[in-house]
PDB file of N, CA and C in Angstrom:
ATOM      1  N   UNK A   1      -1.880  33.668 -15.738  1.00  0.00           N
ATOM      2  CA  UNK A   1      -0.573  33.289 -15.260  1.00  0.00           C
ATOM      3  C   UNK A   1       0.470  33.510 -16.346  1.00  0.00           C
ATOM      4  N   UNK A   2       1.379  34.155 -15.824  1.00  0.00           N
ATOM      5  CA  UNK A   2       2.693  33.885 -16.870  1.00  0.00           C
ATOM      6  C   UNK A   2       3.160  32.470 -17.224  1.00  0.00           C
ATOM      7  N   UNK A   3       3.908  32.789 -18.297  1.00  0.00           N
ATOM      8  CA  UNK A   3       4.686  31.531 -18.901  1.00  0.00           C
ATOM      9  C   UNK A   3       5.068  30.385 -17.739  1.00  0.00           C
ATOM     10  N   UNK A   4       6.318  31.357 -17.096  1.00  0.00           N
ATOM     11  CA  UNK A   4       6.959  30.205 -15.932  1.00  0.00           C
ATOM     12  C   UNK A   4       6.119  30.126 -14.644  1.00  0.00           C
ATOM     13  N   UNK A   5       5.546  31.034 -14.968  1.00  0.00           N
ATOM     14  CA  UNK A   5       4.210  30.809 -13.377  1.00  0.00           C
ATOM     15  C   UNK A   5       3.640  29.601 -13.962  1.00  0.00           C
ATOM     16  N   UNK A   6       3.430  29.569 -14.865  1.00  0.00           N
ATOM     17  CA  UNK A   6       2.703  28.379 -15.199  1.00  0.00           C
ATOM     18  C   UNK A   6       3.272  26.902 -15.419  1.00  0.00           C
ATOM     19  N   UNK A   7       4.527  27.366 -15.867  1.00  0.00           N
ATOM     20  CA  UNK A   7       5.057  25.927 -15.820  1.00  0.00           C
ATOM     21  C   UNK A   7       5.759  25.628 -14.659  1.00  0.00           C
ATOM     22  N   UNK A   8       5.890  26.394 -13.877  1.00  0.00           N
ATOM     23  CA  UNK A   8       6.379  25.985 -11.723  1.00  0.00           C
ATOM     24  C   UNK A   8       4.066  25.585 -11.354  1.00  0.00           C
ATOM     25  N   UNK A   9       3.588  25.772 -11.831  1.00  0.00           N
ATOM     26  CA  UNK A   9       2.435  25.294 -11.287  1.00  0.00           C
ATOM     27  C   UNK A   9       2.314  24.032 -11.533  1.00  0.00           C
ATOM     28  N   UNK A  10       2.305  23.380 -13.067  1.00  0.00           N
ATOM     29  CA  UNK A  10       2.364  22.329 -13.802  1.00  0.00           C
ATOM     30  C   UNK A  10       3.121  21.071 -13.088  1.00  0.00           C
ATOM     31  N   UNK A  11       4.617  21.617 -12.585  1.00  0.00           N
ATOM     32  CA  UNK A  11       5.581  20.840 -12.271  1.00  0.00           C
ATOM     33  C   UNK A  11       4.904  21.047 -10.601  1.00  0.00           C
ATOM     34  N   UNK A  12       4.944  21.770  -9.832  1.00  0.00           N
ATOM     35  CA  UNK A  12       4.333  21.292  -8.888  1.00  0.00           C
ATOM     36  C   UNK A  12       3.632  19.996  -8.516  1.00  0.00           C
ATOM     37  N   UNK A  13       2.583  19.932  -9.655  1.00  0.00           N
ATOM     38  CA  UNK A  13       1.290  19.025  -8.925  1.00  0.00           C
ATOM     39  C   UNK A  13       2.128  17.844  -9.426  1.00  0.00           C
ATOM     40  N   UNK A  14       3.240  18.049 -10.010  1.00  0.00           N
ATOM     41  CA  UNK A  14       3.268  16.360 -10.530  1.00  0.00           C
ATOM     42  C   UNK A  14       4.371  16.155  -9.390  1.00  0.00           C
ATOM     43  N   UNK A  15       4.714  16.887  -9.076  1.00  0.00           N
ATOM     44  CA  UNK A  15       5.435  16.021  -7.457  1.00  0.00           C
ATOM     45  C   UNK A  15       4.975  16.251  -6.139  1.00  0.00           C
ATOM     46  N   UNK A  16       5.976  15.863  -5.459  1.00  0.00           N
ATOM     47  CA  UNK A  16       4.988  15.636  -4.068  1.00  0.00           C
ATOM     48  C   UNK A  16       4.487  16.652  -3.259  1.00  0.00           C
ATOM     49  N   UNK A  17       3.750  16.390  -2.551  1.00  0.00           N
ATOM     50  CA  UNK A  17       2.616  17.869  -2.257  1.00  0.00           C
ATOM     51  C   UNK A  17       3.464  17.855  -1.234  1.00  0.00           C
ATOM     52  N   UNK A  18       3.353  19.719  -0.589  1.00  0.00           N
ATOM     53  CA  UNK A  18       4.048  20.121   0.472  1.00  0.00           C
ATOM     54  C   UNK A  18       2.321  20.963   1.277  1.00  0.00           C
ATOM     55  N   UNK A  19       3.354  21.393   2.623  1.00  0.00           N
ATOM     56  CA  UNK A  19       1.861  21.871   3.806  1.00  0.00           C
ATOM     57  C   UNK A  19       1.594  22.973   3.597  1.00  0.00           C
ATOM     58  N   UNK A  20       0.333  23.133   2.923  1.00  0.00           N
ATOM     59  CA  UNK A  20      -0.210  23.922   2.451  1.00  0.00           C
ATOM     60  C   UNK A  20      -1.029  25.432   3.403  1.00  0.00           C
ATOM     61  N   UNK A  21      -1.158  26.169   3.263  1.00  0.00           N
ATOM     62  CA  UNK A  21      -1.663  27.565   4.165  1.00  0.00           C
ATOM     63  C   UNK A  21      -3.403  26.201   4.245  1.00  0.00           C
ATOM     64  N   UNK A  22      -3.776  26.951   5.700  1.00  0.00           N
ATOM     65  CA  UNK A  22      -5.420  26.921   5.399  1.00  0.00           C
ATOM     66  C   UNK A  22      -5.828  27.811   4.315  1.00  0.00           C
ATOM     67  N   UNK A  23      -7.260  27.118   3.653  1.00  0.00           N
ATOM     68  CA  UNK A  23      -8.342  27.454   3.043  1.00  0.00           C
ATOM     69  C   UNK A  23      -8.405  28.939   3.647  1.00  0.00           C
ATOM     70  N   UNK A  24      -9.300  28.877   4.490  1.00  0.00           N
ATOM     71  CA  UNK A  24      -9.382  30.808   5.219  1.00  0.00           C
ATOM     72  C   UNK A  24      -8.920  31.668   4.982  1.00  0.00           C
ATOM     73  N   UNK A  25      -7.275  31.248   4.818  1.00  0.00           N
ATOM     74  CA  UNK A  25      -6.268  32.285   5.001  1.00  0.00           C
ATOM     75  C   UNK A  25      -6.050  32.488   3.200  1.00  0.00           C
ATOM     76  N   UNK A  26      -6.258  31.728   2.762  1.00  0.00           N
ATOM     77  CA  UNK A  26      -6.039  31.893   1.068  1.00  0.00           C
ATOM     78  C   UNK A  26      -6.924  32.998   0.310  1.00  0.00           C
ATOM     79  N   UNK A  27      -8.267  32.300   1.043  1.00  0.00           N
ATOM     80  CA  UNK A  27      -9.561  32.867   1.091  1.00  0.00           C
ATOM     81  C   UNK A  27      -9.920  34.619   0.903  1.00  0.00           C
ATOM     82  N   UNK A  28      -9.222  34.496   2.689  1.00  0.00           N
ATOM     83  CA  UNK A  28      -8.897  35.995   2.869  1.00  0.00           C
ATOM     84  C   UNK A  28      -8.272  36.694   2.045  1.00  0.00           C
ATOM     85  N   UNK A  29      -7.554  36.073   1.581  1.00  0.00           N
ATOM     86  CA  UNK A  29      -6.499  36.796   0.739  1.00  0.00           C
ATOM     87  C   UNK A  29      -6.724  37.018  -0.584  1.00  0.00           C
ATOM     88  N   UNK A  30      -7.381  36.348  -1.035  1.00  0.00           N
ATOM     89  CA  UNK A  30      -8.532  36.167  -2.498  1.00  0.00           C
ATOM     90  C   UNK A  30      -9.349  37.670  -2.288  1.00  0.00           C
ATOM     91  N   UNK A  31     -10.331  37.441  -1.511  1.00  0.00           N
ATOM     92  CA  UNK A  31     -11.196  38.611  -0.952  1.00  0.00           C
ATOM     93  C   UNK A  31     -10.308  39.962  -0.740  1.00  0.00           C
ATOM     94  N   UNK A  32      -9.171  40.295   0.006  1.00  0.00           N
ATOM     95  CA  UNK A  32      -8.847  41.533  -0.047  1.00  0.00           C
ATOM     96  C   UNK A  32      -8.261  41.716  -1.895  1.00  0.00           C
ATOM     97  N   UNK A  33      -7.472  40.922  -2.411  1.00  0.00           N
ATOM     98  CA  UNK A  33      -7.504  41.456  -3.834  1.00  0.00           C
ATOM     99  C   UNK A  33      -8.079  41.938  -4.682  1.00  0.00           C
ATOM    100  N   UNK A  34      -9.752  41.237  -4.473  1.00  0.00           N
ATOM    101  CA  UNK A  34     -10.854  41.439  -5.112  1.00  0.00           C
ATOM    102  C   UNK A  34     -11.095  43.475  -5.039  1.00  0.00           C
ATOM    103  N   UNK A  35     -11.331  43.430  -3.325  1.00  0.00           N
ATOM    104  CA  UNK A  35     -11.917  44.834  -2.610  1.00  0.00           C
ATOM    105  C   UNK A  35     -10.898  45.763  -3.518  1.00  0.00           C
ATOM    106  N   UNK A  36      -9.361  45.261  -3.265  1.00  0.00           N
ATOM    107  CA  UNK A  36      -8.702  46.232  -3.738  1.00  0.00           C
ATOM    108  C   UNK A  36      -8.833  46.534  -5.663  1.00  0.00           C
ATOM    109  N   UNK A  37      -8.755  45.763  -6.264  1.00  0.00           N
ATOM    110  CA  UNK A  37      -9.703  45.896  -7.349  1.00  0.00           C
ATOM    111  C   UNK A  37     -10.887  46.913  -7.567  1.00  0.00           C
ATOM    112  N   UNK A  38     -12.097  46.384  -7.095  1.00  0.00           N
ATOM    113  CA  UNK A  38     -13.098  47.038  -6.898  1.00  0.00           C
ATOM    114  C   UNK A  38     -12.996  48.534  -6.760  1.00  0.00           C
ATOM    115  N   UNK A  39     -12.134  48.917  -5.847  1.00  0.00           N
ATOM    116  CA  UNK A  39     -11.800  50.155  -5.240  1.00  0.00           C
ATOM    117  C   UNK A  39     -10.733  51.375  -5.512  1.00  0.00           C
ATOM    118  N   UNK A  40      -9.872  50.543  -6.543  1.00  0.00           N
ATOM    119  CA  UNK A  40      -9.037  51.110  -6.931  1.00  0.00           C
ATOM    120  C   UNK A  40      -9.266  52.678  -7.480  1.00  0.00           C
ATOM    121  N   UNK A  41     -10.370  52.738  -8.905  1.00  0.00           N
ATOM    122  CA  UNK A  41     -10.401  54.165  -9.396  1.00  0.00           C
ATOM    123  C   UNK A  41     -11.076  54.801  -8.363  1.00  0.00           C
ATOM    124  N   UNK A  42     -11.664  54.681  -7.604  1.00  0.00           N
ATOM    125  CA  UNK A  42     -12.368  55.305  -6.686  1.00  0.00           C
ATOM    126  C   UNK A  42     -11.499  56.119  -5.507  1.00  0.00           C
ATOM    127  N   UNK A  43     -10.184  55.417  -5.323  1.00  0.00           N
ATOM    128  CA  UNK A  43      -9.742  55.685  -4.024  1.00  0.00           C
ATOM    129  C   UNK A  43      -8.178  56.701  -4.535  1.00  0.00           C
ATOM    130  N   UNK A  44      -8.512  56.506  -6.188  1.00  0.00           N
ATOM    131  CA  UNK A  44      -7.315  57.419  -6.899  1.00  0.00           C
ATOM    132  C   UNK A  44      -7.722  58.749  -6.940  1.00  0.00           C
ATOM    133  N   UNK A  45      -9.425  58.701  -7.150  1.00  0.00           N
ATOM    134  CA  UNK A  45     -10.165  60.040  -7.698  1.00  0.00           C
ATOM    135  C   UNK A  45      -9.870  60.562  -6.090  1.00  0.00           C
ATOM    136  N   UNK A  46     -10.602  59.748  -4.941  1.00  0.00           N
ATOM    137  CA  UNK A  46     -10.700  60.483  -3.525  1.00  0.00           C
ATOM    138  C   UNK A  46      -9.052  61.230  -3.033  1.00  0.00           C
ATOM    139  N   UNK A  47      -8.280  60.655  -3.560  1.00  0.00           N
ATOM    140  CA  UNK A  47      -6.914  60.685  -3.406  1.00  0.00           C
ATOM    141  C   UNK A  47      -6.725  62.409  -3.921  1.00  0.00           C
ATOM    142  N   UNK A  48      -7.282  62.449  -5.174  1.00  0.00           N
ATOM    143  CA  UNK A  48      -6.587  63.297  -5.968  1.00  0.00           C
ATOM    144  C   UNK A  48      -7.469  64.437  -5.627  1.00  0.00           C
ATOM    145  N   UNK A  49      -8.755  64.194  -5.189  1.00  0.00           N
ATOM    146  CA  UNK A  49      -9.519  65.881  -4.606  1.00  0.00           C
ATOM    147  C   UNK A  49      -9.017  66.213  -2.805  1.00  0.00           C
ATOM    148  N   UNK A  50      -8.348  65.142  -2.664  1.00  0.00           N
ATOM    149  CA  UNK A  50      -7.984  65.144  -1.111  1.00  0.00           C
ATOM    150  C   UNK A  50      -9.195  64.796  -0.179  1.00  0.00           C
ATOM    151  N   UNK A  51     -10.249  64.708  -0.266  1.00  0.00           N
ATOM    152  CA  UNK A  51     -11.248  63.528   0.388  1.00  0.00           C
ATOM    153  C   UNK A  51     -11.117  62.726   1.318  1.00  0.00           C
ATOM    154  N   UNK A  52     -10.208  63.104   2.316  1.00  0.00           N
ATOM    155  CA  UNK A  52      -9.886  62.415   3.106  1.00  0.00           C
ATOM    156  C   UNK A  52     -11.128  61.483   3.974  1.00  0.00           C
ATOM    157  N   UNK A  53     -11.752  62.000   4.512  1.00  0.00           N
ATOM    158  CA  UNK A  53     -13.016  61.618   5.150  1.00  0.00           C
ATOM    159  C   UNK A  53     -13.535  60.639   4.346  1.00  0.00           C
ATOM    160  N   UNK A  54     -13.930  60.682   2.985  1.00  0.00           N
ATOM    161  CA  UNK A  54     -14.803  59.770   2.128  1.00  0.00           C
ATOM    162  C   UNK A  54     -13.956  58.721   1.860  1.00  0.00           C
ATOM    163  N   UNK A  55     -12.524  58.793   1.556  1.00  0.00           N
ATOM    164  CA  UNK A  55     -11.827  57.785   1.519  1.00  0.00           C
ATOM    165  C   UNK A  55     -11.568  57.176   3.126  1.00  0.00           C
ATOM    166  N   UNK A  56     -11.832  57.402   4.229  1.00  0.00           N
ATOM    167  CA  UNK A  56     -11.391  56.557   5.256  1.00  0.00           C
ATOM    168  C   UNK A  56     -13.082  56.301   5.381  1.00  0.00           C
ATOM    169  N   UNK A  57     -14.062  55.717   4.778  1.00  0.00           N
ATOM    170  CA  UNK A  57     -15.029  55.334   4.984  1.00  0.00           C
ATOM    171  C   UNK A  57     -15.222  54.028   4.014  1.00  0.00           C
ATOM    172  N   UNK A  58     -14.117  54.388   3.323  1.00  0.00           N
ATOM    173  CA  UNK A  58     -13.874  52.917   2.200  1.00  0.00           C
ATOM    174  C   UNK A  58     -13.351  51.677   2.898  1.00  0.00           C
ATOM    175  N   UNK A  59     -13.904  50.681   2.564  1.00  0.00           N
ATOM    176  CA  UNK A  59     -13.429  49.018   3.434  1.00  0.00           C
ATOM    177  C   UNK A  59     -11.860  48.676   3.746  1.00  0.00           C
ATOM    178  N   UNK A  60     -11.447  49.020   4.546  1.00  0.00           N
ATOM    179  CA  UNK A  60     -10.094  48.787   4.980  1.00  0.00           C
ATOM    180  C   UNK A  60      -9.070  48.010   4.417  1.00  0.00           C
ATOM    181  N   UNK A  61      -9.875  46.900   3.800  1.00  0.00           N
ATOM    182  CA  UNK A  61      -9.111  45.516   3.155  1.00  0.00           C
ATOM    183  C   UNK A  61      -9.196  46.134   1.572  1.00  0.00           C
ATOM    184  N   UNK A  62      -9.613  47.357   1.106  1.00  0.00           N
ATOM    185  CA  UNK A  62      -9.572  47.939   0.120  1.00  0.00           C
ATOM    186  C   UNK A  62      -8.434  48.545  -0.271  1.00  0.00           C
ATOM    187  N   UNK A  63      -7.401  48.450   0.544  1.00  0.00           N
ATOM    188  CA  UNK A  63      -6.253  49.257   0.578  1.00  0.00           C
ATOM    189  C   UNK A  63      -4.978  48.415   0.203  1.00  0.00           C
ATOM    190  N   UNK A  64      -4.423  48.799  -0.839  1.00  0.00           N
ATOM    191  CA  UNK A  64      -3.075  47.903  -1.960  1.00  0.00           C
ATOM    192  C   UNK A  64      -2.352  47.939  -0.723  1.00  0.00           C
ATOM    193  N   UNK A  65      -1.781  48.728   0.576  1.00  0.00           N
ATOM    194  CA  UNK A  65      -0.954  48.010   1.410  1.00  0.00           C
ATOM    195  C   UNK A  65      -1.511  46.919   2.581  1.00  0.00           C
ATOM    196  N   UNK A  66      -2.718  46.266   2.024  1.00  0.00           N
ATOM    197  CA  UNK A  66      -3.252  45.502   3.363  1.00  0.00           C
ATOM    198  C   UNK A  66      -3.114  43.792   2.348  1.00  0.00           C
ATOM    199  N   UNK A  67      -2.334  43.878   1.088  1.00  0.00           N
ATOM    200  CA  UNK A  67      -2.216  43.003   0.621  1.00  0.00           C
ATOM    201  C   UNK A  67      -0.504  42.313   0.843  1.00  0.00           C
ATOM    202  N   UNK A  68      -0.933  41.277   0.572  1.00  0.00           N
ATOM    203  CA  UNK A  68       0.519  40.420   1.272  1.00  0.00           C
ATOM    204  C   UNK A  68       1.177  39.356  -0.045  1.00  0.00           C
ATOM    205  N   UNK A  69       1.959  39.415  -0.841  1.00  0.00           N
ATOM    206  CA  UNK A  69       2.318  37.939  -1.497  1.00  0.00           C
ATOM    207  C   UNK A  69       2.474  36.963  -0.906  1.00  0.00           C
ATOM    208  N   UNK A  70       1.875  35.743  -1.514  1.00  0.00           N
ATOM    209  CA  UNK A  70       2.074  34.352  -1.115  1.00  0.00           C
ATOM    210  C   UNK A  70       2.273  33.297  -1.894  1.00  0.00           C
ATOM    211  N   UNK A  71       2.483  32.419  -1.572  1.00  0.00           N
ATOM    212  CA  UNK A  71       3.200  31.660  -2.615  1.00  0.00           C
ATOM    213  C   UNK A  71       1.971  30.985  -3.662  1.00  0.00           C
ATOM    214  N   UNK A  72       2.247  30.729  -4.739  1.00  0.00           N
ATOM    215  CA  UNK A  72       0.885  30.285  -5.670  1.00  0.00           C
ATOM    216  C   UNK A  72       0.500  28.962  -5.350  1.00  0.00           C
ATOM    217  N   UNK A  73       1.435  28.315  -4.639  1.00  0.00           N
ATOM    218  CA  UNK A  73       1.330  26.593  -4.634  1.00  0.00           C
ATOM    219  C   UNK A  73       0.735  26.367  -3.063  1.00  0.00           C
ATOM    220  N   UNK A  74       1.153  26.916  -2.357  1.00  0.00           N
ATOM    221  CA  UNK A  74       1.072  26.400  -0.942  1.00  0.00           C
ATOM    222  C   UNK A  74       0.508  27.795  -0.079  1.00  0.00           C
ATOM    223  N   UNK A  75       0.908  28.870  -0.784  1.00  0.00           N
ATOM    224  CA  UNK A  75      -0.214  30.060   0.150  1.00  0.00           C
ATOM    225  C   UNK A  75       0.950  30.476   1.064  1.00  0.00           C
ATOM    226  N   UNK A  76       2.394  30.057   1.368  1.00  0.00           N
ATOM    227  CA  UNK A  76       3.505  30.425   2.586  1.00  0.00           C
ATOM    228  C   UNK A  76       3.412  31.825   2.273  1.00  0.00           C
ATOM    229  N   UNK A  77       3.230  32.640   3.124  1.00  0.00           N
ATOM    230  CA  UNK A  77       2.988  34.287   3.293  1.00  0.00           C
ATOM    231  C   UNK A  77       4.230  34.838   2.678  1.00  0.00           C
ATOM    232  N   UNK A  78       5.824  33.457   3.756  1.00  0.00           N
ATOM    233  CA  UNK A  78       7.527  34.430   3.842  1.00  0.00           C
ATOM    234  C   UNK A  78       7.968  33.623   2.377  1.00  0.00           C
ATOM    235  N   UNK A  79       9.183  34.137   2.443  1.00  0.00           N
ATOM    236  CA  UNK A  79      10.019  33.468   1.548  1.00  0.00           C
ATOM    237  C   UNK A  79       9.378  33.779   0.229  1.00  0.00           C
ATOM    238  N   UNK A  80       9.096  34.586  -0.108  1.00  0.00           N
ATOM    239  CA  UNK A  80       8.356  34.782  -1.309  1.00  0.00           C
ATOM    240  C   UNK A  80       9.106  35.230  -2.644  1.00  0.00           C
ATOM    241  N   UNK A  81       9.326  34.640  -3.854  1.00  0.00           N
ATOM    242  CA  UNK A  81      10.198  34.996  -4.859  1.00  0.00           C
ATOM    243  C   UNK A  81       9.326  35.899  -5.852  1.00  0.00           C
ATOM    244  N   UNK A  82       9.005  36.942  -6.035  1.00  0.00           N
ATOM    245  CA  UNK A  82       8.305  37.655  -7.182  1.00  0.00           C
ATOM    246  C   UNK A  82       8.260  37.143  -8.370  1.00  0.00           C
ATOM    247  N   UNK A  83       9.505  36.839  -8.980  1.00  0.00           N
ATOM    248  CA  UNK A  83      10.108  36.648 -10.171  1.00  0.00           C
ATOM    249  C   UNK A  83       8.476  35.559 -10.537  1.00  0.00           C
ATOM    250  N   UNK A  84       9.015  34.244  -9.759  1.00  0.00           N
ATOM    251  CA  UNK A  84       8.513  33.014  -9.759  1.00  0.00           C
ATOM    252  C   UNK A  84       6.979  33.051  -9.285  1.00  0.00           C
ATOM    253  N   UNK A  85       6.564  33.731  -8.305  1.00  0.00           N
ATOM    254  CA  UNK A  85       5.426  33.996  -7.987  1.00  0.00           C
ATOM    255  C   UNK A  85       5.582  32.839  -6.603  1.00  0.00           C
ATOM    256  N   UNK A  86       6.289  31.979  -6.185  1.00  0.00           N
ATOM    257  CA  UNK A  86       6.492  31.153  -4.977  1.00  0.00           C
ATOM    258  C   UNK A  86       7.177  31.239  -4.251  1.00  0.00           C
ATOM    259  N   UNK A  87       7.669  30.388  -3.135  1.00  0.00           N
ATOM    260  CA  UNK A  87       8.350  30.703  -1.771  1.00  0.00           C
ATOM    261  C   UNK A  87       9.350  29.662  -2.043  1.00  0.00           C
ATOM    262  N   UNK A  88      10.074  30.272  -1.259  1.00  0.00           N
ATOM    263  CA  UNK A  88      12.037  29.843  -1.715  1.00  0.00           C
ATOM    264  C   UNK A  88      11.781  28.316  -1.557  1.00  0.00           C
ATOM    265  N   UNK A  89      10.826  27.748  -0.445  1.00  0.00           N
ATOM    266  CA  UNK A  89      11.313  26.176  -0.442  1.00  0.00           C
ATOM    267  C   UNK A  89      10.551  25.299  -1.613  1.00  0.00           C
ATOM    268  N   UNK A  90       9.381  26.488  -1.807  1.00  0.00           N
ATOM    269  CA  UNK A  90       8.669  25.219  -3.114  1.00  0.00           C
ATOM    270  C   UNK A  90       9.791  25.687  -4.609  1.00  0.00           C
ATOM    271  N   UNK A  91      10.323  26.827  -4.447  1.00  0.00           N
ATOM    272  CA  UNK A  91      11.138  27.331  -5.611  1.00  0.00           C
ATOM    273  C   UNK A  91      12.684  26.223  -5.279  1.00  0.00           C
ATOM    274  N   UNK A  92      13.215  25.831  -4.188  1.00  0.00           N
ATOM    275  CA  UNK A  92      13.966  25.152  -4.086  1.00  0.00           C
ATOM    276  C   UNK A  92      14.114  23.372  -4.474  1.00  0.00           C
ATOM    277  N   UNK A  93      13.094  22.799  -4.088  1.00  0.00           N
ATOM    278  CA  UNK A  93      12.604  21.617  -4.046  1.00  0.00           C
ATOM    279  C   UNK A  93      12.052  21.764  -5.997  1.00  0.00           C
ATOM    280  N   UNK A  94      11.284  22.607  -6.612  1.00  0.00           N
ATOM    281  CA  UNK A  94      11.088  22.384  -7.717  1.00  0.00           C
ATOM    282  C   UNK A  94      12.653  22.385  -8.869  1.00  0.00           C
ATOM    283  N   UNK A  95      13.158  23.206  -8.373  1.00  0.00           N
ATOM    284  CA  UNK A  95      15.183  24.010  -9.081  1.00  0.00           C
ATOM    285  C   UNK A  95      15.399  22.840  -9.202  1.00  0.00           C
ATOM    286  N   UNK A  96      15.916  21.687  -8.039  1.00  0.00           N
ATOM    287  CA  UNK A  96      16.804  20.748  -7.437  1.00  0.00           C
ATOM    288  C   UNK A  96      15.884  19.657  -8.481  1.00  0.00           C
ATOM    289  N   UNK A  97      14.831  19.376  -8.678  1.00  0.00           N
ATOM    290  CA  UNK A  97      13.908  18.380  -9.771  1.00  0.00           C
ATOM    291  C   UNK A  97      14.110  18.953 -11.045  1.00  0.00           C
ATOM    292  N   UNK A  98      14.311  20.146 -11.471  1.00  0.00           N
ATOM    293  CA  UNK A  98      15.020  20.122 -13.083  1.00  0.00           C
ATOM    294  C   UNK A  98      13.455  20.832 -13.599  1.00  0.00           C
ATOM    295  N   UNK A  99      12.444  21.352 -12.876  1.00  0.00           N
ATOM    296  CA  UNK A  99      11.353  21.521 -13.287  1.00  0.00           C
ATOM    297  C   UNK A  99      10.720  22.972 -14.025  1.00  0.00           C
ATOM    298  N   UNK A 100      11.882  24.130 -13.387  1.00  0.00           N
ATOM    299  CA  UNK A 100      11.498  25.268 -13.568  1.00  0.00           C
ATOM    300  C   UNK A 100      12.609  25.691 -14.905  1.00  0.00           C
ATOM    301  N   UNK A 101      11.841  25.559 -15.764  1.00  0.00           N
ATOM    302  CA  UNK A 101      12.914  25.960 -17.428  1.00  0.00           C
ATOM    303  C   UNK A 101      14.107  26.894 -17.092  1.00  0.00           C
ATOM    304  N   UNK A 102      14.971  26.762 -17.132  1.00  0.00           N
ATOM    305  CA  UNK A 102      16.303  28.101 -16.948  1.00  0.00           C
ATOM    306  C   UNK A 102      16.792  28.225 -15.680  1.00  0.00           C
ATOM    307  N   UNK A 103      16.652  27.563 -15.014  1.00  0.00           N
ATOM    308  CA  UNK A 103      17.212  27.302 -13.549  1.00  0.00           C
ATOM    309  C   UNK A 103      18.197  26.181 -13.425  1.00  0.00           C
ATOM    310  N   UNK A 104      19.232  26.044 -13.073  1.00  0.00           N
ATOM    311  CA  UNK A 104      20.014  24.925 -12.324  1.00  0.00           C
ATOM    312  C   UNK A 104      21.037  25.249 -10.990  1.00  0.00           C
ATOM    313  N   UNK A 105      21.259  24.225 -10.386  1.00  0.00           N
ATOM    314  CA  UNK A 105      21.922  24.687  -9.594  1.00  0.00           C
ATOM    315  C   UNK A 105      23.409  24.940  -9.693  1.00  0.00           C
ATOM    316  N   UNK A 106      24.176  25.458  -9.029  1.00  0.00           N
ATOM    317  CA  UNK A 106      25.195  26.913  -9.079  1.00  0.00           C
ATOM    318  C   UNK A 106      26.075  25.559  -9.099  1.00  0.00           C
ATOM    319  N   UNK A 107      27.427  25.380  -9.684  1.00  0.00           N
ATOM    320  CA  UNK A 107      28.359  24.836  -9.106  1.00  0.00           C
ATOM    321  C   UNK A 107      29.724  25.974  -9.857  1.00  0.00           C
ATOM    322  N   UNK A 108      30.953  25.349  -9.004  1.00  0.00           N
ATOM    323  CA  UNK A 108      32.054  26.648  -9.106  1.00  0.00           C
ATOM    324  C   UNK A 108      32.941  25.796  -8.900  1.00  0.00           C
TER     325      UNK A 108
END
């Protein structure tokens, strides 16, 4: 984890828990990262001799566009901030608590 990934994780657990994705769906999502891992030099080499055939025989969930960001705290698929690695409402609710180093809110 990065620096502030880590300290929006930290500050998380110490406040109040929000509704979290199912287990399954996290799960799943664990598992296609893995495949795509696994599969990566393999599907660069098939790529690069043009292999088409041998590469569409590779595990489907092996494929970097069958992956989705989600939030690190709660698993929310939308709202997803890169920067932060979470979704706008756990990134909102943590801002508004003073928790995420270098963040405050806007006034004008």
């Amino acid at each position: 984890m990065s620096g502030t990934t880590q300290n929006v994780w930290h500050a998380f657990h110490e406040s109040k828990e929000i509704n979290m994705a199912r287990e399954s769906v996290k799960a799943r999502e664990r598992k296609r990262q893995e495949l795509v891992a696994k599969y990566a030099a393999k599907r660069e080499e098939l790529k690069a001799k043009g292999d088409y055939a041998a590469l569409d025989k590779l595990p489907k969930n092996s494929s970097k566009v069958r992956l989705h960001n989600r939030c690190l705290l709660t698993g929310r698929p939308k709202g997803y901030m890169r920067r932060f690695g979470i979704s706008r409402v756990v990134f909102r609710e943590l801002a508004s608590q003073g928790k995420i180093p270098g963040v405050k809110k806007a006034s004008w």
